[in-house]
Protein backbone atom coordinates (compact mmCIF):
# COMPACT_ATOMS: atom_id res chain seq x y z
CA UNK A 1 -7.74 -11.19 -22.90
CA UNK A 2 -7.98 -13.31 -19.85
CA UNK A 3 -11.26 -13.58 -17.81
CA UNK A 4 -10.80 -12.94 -14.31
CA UNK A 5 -13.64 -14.21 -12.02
CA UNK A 6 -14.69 -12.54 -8.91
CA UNK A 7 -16.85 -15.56 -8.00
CA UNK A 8 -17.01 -19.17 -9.77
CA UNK A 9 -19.31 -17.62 -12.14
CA UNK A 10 -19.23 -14.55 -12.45
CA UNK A 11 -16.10 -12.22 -13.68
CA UNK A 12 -14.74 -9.13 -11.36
CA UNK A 13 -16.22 -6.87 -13.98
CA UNK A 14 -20.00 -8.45 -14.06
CA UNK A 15 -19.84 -8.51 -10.51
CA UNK A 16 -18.66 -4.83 -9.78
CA UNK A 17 -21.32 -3.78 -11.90
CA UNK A 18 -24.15 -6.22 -10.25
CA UNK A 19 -23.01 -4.08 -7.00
CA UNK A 20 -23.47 -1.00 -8.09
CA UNK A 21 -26.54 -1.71 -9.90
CA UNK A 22 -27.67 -3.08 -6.31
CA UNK A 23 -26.82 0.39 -4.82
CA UNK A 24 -28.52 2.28 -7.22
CA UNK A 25 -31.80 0.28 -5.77
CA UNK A 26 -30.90 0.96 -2.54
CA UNK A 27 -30.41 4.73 -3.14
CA UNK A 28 -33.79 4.90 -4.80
CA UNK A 29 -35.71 3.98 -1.70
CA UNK A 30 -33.05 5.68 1.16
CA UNK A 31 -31.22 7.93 -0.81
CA UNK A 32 -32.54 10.39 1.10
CA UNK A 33 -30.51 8.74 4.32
CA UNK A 34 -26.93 9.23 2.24
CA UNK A 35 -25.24 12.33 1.67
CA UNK A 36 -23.27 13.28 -1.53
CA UNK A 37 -19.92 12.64 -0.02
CA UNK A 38 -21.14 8.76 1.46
CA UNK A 39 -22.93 7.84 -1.95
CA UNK A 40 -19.55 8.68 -4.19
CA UNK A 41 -17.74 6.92 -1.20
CA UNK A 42 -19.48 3.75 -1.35
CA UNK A 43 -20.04 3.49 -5.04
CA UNK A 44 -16.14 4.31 -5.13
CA UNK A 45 -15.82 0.75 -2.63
CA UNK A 46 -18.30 -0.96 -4.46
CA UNK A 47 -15.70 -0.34 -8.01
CA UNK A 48 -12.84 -1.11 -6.30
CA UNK A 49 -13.47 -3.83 -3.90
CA UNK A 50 -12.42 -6.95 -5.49
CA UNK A 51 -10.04 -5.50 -8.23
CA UNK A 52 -7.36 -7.29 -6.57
CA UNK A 53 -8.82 -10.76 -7.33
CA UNK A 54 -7.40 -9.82 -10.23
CA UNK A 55 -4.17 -11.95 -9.66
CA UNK A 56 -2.65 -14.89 -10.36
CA UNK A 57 -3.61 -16.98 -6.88
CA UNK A 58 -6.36 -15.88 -6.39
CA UNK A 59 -7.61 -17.07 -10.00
CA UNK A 60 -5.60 -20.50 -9.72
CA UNK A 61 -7.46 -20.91 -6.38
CA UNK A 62 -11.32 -19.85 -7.20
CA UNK A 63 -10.62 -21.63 -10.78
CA UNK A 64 -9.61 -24.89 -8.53
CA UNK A 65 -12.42 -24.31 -6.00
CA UNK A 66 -10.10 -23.96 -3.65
CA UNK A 67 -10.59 -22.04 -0.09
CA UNK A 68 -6.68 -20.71 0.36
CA UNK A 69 -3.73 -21.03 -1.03
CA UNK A 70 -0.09 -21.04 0.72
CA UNK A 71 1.12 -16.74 -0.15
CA UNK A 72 -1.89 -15.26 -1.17
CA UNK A 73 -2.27 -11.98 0.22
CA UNK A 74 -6.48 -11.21 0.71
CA UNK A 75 -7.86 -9.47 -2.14
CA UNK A 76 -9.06 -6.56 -0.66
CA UNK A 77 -5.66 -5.84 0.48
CA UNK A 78 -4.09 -6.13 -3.39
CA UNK A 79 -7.24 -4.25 -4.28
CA UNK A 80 -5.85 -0.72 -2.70
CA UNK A 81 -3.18 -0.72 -4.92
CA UNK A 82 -5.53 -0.27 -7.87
CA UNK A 83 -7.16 3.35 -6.16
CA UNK A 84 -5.39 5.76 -7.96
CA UNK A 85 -3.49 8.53 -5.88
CA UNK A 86 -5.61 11.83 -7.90
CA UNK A 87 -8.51 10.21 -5.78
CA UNK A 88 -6.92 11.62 -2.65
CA UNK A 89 -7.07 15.18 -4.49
CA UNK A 90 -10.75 14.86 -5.60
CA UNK A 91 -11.69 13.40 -2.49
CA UNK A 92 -9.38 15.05 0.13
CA UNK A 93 -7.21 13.08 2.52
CA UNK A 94 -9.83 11.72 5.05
CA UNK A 95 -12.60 10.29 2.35
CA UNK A 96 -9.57 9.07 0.47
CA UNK A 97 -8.23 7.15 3.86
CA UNK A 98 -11.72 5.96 4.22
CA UNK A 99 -12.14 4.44 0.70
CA UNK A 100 -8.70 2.39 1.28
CA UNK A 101 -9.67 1.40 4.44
CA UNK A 102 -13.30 0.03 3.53
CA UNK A 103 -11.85 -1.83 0.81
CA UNK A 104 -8.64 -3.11 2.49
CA UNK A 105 -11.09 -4.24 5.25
CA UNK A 106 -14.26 -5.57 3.56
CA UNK A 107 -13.60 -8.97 4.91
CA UNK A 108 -12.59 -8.49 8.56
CA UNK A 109 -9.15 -10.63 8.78
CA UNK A 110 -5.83 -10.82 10.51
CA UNK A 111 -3.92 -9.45 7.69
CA UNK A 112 -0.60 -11.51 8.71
CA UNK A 113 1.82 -9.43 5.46
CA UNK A 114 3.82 -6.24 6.01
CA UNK A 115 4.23 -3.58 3.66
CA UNK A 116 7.30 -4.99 2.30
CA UNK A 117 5.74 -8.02 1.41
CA UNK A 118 2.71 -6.70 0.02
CA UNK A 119 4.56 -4.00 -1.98
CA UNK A 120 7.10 -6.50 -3.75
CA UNK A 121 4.15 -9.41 -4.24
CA UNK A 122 2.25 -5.91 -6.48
CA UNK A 123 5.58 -5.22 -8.33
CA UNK A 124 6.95 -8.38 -8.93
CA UNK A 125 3.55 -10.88 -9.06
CA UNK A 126 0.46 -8.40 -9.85
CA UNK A 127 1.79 -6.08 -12.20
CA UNK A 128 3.56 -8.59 -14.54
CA UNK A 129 0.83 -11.15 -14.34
CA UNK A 130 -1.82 -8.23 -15.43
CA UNK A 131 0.57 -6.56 -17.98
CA UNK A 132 -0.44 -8.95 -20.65
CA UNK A 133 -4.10 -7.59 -20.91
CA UNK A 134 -3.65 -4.08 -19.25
CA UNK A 135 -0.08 -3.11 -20.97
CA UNK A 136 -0.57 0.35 -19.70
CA UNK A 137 -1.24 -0.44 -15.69
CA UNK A 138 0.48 1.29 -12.86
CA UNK A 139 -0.30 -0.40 -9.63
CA UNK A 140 -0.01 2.32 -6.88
CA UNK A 141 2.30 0.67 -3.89
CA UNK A 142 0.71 1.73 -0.28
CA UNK A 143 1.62 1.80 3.29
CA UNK A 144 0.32 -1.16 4.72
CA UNK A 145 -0.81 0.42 8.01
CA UNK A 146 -3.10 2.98 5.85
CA UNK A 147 -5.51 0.43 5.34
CA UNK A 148 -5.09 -1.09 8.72
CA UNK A 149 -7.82 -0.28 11.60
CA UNK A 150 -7.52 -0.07 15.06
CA UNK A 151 -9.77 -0.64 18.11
CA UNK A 152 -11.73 2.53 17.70
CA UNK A 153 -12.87 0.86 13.91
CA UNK A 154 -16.42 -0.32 15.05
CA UNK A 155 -17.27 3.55 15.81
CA UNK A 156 -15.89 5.03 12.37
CA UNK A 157 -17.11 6.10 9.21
CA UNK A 158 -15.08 3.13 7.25
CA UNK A 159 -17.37 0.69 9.66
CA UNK A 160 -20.46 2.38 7.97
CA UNK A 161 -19.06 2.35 4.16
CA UNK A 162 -17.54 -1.34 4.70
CA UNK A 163 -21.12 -2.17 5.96
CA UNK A 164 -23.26 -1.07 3.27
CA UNK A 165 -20.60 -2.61 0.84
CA UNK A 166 -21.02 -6.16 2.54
CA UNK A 167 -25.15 -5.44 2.39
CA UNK A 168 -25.00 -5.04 -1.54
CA UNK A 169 -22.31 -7.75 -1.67
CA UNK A 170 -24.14 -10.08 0.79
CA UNK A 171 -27.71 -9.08 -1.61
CA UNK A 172 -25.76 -10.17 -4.83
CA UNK A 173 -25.02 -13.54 -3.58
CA UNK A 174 -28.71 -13.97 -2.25
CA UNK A 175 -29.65 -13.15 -5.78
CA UNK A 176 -26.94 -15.19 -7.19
CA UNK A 177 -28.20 -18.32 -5.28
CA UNK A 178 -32.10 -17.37 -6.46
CA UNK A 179 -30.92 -17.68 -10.39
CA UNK A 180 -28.93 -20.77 -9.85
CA UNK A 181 -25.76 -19.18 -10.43
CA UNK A 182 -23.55 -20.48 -7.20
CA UNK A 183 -24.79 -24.46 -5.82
């Protein structure tokens, strides 16, 4: 099975779990700030936030120490297409909008790919680039604009899960540097 690295030095699983383990910290001195519903939310953005590193350019490029690469669609976009659909049941369709869009969005960018684009690169790059180590995988296709936010963003509930998921993200690298991990 392939490794697939979420940061130089670090694979997508290691780091996931570094995240939520970082969380879990966090919720034992202001858990009492979070309700139920915000906790499952964020630990759900904190799992699926950089699944879609998980693909062949974005590996080429972070193996290459590369900063971009001509085609590759951002990460946390590809990432959405890894949330399955019987979250939207568990979590009802708001929360479930609200996962998508805090991962889709966890680095603010002009996403400049439509939902053509983005649909055929998961069907014709993702899937058969992951189906050697994951023969079983069903990458969910999604519209485009569900992940999308518009002006009123800064005032939402995705604003507030997107920003405690760039707090545990931004502590993990902090923590990373300490140990020596990323020069």
């Amino acid at each position: 099975m392939r490794e697939y690295l979420a940061k130089p030095n670090e694979t997508i699983e290691v780091h996931t779990n570094k995240l939520l383990s970082f969380f879990n910290d966090l919720l034992k001195l202001y858990g009492n700030h979070f309700t139920d519903e915000e906790i499952n939310l964020i630990k759900l953005a904190c799992t699926y936030h950089d699944k879609g590193k998980a693909n062949e350019l974005f590996q080429t490029k972070i193996r290459g120490n590369k900063y971009t690469i001509p085609g590759e669609i951002p990460h946390g976009v590809l990432s959405c297409a890894f949330i399955e659909p019987e979250l939207k049941k568990t979590l009802g369709d708001e929360n479930f909008q609200l996962l998508l869009q805090s991962v889709y969005n966890h680095h603010t960018r002009d996403i400049k790919f439509n939902d053509s684009e983005i649909n055929s690169y998961i069907e014709q790059k993702l899937m058969p680039y992951l189906k050697t180590d994951y023969p079983d995988i069903n990458l969910q296709a999604f519209q485009h604009s569900e992940g999308k936010l518009g002006e009123e963003y800064n005032n939402t509930d995705s604003y507030y899960i997107k920003y405690f998921l760039s707090i545990i993200d931004v502590e993990n690298i902090i923590v990373l540097l300490f140990e020596g991990s990323i020069r």
